[in-house]
Protein backbone atom coordinates (compact mmCIF):
# COMPACT_ATOMS: atom_id res chain seq x y z
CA UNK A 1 116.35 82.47 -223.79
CA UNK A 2 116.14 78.69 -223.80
CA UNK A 3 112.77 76.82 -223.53
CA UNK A 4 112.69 73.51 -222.76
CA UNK A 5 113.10 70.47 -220.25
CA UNK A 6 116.28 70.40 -218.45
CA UNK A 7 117.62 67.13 -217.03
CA UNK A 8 115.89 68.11 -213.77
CA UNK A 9 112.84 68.89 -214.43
CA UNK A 10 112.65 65.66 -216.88
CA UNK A 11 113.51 63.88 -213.38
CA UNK A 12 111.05 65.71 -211.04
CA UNK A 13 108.41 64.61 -213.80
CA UNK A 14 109.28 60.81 -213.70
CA UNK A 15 109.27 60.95 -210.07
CA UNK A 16 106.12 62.09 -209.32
CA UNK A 17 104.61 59.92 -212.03
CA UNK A 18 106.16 57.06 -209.43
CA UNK A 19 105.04 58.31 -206.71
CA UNK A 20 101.29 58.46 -208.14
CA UNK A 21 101.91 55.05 -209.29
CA UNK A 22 102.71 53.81 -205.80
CA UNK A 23 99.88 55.55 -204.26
CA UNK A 24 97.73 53.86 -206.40
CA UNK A 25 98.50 50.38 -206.11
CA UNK A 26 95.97 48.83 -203.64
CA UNK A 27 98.61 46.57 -202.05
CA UNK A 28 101.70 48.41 -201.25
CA UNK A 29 100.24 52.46 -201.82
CA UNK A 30 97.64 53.95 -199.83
CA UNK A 31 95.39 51.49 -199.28
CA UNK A 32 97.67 49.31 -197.58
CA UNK A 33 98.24 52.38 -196.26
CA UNK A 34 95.18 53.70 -195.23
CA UNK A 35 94.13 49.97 -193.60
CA UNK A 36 97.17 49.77 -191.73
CA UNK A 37 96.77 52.86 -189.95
CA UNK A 38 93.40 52.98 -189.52
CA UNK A 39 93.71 49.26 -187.76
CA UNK A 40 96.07 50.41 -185.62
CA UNK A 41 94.26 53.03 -184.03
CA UNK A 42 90.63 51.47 -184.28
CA UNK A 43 92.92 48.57 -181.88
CA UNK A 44 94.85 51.64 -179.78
CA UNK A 45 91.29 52.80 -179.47
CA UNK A 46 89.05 49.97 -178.36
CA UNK A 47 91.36 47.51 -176.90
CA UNK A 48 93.99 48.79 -175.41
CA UNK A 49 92.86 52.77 -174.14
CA UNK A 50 89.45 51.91 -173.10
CA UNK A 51 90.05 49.34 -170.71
CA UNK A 52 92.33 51.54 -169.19
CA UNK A 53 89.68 53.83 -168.29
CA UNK A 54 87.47 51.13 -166.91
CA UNK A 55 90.24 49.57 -165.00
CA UNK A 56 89.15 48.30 -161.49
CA UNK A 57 92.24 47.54 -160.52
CA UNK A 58 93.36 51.01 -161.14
CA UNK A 59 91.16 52.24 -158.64
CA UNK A 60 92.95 51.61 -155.54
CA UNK A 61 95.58 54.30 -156.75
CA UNK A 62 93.53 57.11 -157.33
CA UNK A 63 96.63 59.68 -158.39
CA UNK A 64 97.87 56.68 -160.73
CA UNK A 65 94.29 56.41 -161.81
CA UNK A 66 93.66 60.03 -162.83
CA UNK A 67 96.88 60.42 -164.48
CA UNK A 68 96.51 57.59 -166.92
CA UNK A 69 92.98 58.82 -167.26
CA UNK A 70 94.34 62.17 -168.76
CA UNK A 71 96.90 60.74 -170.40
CA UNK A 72 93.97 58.39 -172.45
CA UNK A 73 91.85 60.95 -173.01
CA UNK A 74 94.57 63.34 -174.46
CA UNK A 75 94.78 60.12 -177.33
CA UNK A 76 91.29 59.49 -177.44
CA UNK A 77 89.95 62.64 -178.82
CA UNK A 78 92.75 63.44 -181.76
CA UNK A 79 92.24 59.97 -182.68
CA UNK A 80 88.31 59.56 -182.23
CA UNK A 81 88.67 62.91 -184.64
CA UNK A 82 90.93 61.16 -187.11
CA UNK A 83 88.65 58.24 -187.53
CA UNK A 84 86.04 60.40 -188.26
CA UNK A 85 87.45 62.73 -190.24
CA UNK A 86 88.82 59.74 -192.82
CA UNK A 87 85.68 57.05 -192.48
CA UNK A 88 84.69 58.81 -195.89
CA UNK A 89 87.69 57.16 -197.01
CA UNK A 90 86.59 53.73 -196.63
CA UNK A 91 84.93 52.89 -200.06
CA UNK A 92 88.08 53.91 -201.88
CA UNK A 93 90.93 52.76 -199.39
CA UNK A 94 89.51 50.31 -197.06
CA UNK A 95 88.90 46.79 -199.76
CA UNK A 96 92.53 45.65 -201.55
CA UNK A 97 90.84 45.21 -204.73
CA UNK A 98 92.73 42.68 -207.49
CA UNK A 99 93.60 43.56 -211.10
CA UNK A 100 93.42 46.06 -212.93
CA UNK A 101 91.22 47.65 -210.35
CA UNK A 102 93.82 47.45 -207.60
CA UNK A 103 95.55 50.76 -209.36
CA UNK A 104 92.74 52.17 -210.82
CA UNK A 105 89.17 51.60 -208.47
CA UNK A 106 88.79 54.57 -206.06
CA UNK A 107 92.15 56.77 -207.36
CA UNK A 108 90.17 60.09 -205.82
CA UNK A 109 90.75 58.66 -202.28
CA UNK A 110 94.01 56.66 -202.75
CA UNK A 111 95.77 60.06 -204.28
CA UNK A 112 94.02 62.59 -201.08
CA UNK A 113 95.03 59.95 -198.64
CA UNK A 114 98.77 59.50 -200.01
CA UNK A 115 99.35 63.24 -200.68
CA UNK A 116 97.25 64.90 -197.74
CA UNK A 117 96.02 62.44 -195.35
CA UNK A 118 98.91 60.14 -194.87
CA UNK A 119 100.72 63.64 -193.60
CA UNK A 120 98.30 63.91 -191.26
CA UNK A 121 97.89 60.34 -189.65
CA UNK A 122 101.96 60.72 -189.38
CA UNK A 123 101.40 63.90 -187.40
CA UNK A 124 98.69 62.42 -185.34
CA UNK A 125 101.20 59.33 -184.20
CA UNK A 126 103.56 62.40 -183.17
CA UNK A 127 101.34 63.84 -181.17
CA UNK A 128 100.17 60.48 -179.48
CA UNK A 129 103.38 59.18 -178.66
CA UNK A 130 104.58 60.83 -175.85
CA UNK A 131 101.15 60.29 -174.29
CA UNK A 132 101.71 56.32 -174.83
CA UNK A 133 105.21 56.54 -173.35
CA UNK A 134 103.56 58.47 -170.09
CA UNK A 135 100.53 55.61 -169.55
CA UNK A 136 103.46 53.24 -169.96
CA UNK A 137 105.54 54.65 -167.39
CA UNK A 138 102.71 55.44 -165.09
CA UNK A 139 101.80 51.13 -165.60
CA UNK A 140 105.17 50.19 -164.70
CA UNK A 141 105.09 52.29 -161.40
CA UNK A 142 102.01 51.08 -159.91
CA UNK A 143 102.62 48.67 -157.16
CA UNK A 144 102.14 44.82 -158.12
């Protein structure tokens, strides 16, 4: 019986020790991460969905209307969950910091972001997609 470190396992070890390097660097790892995604949707959110909803215009095609309506709310709630559910996050992810602090300051919340979050928020754009392509089909019907 041999014991020891085989080639592969010498590998797996220096690329995970990357990885966790990566994550932790403030300006290309998670934070960048973390603020880029979290941006996006605060703007999906605020200023492009909720005007929809709001929409006078809209209201002189009531089916049109009501569709898009659905089709907002349906991205509105996994991502109104989302926000909430990584806000806690902010203190760690949501400042680039310079330095030696840019790997180091808030590591807790840079490593659950990169290895559980950041899974998430990719699942989350999955899910919202589709819903995006429908509000922009349904805006490219309606009658100018």
């Amino acid at each position: 019986m041999a014991f020891g470190w085989s080639a592969g396992d010498i590998l797996t070890a220096i690329n995970f020790i990357l990885d966790v390097a990566s994550a932790l660097d403030d300006v290309s790892g998670s934070g960048h991460s973390y603020r880029a995604t979290t941006s996006f949707l605060e703007d999906l959110s605020e200023h492009a969905l909720a005007p929809l909803l709001t929409c006078p215009a809209l209201d002189a095609y009531p089916e049109y209307k009501a569709s898009i309506n659905k089709q907002v709310l349906a991205i509105k709630n996994p991502v109104t969950t989302f926000m909430a559910k990584v806000k806690g996050l902010e203190k760690d992810l949501g400042v680039p910091h310079k330095g030696r602090a840019r790997f180091f300051k808030g590591w807790k919340g840079k490593l659950k972001w990169h290895f559980f979050t950041a899974k998430e928020a990719e699942a989350l754009k999955g899910d919202i997609e589709p819903h995006i392509r429908i509000i922009d089909q349904l805006m490219a019907r309606l009658p100018v």
